[in-house]
C-alpha atoms as a PDB file:
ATOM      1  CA  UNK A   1     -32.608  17.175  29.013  1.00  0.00           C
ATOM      2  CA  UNK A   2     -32.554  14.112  27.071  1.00  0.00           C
ATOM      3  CA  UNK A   3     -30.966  11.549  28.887  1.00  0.00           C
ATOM      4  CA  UNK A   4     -30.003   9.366  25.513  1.00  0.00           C
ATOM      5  CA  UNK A   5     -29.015  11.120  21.751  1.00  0.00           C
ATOM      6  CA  UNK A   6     -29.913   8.953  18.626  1.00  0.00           C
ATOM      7  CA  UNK A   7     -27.991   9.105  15.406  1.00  0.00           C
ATOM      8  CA  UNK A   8     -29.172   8.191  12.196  1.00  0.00           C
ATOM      9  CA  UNK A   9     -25.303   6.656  11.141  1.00  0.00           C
ATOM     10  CA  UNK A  10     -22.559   6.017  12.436  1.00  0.00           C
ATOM     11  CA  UNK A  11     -20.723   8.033  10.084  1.00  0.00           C
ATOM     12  CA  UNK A  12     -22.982  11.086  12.070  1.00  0.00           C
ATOM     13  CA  UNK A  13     -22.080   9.675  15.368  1.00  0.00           C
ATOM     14  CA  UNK A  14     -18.249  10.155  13.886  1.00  0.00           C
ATOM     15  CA  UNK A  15     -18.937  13.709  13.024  1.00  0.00           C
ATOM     16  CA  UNK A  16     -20.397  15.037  16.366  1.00  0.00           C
ATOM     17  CA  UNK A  17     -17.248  12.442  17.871  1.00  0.00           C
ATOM     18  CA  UNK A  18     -15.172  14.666  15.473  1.00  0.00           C
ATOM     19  CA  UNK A  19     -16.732  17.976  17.378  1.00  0.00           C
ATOM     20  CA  UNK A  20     -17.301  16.832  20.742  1.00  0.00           C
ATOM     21  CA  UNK A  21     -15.091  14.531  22.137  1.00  0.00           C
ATOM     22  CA  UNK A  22     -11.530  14.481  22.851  1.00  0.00           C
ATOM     23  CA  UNK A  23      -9.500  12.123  20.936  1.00  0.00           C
ATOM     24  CA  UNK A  24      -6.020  10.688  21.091  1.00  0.00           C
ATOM     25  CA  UNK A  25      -2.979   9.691  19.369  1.00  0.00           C
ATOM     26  CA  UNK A  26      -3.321   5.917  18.648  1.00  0.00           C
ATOM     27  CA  UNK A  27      -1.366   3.819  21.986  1.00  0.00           C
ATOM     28  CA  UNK A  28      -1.212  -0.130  22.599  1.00  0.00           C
ATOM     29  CA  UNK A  29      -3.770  -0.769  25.371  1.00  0.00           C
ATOM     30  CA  UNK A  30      -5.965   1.872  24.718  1.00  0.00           C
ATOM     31  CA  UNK A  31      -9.664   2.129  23.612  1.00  0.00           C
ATOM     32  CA  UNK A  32     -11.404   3.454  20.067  1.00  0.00           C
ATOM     33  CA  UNK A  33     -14.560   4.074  18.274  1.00  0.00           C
ATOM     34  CA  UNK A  34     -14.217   2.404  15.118  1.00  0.00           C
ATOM     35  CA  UNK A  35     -16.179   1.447  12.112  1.00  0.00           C
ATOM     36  CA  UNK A  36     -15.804  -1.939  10.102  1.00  0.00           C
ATOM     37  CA  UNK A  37     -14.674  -0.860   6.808  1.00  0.00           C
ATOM     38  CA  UNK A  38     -14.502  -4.837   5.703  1.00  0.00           C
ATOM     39  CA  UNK A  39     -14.974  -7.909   7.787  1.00  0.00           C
ATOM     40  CA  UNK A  40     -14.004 -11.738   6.339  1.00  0.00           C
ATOM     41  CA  UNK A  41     -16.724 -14.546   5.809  1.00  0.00           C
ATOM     42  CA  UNK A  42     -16.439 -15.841   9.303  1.00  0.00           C
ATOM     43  CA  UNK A  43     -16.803 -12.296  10.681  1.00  0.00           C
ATOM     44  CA  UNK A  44     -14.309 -12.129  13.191  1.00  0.00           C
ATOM     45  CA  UNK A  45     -11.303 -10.472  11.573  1.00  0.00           C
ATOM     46  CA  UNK A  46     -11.686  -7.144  10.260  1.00  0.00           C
ATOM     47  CA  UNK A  47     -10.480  -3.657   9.101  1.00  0.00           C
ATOM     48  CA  UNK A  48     -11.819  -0.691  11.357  1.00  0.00           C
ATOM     49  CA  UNK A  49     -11.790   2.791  10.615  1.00  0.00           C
ATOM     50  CA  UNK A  50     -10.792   4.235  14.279  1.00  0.00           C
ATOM     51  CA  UNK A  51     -10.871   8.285  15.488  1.00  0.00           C
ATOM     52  CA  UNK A  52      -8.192   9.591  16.737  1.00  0.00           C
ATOM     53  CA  UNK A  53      -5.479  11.703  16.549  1.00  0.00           C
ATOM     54  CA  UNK A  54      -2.187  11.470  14.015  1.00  0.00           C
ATOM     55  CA  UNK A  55       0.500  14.510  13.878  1.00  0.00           C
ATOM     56  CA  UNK A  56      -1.927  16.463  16.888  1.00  0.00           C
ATOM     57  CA  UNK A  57      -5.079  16.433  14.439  1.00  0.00           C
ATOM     58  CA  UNK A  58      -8.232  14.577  14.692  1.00  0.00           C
ATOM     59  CA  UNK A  59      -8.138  12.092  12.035  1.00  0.00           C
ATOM     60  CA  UNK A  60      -8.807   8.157  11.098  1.00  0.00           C
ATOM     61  CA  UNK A  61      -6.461   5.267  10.983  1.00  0.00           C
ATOM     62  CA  UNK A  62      -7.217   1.737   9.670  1.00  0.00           C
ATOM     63  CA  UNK A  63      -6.407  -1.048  11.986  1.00  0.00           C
ATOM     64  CA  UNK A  64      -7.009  -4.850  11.846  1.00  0.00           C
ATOM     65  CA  UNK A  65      -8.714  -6.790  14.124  1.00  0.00           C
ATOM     66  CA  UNK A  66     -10.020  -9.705  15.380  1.00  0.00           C
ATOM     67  CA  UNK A  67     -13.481 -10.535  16.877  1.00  0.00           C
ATOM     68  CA  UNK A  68     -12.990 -10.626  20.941  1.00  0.00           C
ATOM     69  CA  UNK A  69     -14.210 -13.280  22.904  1.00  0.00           C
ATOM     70  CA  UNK A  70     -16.156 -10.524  25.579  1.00  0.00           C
ATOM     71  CA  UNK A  71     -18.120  -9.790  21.726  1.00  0.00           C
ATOM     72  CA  UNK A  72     -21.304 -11.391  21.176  1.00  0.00           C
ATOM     73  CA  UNK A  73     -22.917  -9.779  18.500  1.00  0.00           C
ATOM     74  CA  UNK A  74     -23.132 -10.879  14.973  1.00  0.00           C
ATOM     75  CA  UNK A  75     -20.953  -8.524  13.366  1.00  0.00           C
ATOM     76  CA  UNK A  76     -20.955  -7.023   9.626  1.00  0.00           C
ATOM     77  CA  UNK A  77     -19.356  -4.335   7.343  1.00  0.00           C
ATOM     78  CA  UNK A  78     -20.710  -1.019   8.504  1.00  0.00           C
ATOM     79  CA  UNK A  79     -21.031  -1.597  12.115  1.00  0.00           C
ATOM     80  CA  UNK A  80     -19.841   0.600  15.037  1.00  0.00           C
ATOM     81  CA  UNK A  81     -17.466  -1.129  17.470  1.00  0.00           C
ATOM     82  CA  UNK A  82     -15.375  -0.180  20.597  1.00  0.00           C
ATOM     83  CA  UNK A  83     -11.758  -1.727  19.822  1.00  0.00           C
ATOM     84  CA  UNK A  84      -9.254  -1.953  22.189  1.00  0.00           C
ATOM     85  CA  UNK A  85      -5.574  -1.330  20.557  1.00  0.00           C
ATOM     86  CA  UNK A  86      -3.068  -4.033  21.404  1.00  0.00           C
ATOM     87  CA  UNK A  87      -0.181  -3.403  18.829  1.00  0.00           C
ATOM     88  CA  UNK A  88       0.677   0.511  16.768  1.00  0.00           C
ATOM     89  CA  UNK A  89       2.976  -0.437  13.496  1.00  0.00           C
ATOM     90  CA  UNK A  90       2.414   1.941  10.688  1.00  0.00           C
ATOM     91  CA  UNK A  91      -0.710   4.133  10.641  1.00  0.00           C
ATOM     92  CA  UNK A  92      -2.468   4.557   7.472  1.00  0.00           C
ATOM     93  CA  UNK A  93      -4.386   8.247   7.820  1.00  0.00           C
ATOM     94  CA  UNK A  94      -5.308  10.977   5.416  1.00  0.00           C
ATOM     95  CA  UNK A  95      -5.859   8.042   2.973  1.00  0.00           C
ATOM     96  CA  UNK A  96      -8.439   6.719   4.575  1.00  0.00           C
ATOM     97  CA  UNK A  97     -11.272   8.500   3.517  1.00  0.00           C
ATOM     98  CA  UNK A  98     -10.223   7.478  -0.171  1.00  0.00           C
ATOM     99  CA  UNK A  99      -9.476   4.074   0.619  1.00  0.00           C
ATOM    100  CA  UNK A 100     -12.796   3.907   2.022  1.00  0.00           C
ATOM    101  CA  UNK A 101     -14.589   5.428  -0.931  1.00  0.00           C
ATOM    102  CA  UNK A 102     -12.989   3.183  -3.749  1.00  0.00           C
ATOM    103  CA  UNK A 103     -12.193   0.064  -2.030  1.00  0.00           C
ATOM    104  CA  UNK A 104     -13.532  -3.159  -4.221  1.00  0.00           C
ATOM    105  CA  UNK A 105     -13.814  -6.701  -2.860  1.00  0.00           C
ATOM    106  CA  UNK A 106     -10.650  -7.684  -4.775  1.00  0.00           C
ATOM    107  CA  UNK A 107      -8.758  -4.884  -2.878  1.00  0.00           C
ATOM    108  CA  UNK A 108      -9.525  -6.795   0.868  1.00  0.00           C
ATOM    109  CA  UNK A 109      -6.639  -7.625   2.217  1.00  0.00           C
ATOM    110  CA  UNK A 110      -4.884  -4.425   0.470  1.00  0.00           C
ATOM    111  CA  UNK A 111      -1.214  -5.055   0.599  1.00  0.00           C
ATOM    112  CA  UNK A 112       0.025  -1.554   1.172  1.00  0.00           C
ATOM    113  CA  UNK A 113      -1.935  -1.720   4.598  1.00  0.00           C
ATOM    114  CA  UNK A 114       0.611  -4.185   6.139  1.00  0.00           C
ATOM    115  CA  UNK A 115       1.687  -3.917   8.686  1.00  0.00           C
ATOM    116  CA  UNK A 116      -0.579  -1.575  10.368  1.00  0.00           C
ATOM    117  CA  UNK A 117      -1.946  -1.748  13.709  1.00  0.00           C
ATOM    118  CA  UNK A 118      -3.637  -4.652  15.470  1.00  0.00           C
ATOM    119  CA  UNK A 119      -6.404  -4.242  18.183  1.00  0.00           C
ATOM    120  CA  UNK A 120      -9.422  -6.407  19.368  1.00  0.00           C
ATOM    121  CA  UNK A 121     -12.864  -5.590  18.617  1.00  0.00           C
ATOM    122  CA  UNK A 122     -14.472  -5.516  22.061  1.00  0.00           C
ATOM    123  CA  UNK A 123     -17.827  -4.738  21.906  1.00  0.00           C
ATOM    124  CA  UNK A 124     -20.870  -3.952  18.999  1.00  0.00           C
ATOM    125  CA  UNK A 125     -21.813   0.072  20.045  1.00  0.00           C
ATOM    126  CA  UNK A 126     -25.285   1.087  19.387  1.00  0.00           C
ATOM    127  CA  UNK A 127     -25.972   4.020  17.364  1.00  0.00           C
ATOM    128  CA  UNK A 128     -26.853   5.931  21.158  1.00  0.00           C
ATOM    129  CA  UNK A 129     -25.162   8.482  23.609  1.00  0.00           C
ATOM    130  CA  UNK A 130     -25.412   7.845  26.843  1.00  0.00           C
ATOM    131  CA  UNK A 131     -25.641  12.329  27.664  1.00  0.00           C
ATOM    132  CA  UNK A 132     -25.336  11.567  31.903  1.00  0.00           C
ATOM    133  CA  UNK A 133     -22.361   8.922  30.620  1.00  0.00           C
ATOM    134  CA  UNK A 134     -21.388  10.163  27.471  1.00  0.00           C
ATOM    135  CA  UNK A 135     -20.752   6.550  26.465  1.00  0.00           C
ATOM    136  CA  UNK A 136     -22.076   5.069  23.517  1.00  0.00           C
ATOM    137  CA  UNK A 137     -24.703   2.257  24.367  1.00  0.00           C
ATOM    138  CA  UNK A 138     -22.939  -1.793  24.013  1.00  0.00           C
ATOM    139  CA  UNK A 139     -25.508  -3.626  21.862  1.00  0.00           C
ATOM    140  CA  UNK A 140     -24.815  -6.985  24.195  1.00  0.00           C
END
């Protein structure tokens, strides 16, 4: 068996996440895969797609968050991250995936996303499973 599995995006590792793991309704202090939808110029606050559950069905909310100290890695639109959830307000959902589609520069902050959770990006994930861990890889 191989003891690591390589994905070619991390919009792939989101659909086998989708399939394979169990995923939860979105709670302060709890951890997420997530996926930086748009970061600001100094790269340490962000909006991150995150998996999880909303009304009992696996689906993606949009948080904010900010860069944690325990990160080290440069960070940029399009990277995986672990985020750890510190505050639920209003969950954006089954808009996401159009929100993601059509969002434009001009559109970052949008205002309709406020207030919506707040978390802390915690680590950089490599596009690799762990299979004896079932943990994606931390990049630092």
């Amino acid at each position: 068996m191989k003891d690591k599995l390589v994905f070619k995006s991390v919009d792939a590792c989101f659909e086998y996440m989708e399939k394979f793991f169990s995923n939860y309704e979105l709670e302060n202090k709890s951890l997420y895969h997530g996926k930086i939808l748009q970061i600001d110029k100094t790269e340490t606050a962000a909006f991150i797609k995150v998996l999880c559950l909303i009304n009992g069905q696996t689906d993606y909310a949009i948080i904010t968050a900010e860069k944690g100290e325990e990160c080290n890695s440069k960070l940029k639109k399009g990277d995986m991250v672990y985020v750890g959830l510190e505050m639920v307000q209003k969950t954006i959902d089954n808009r996401v995936r159009r929100w993601e589609e059509n969002m434009k520069e001009k559109d970052y902050p949008g205002k309709d996303l406020h207030p919506n959770s707040f978390g802390t990006i915690l680590k950089k994930l490599k596009l690799e499973l762990n299979t004896s861990t079932k943990q994606f890889e931390f990049e630092d």
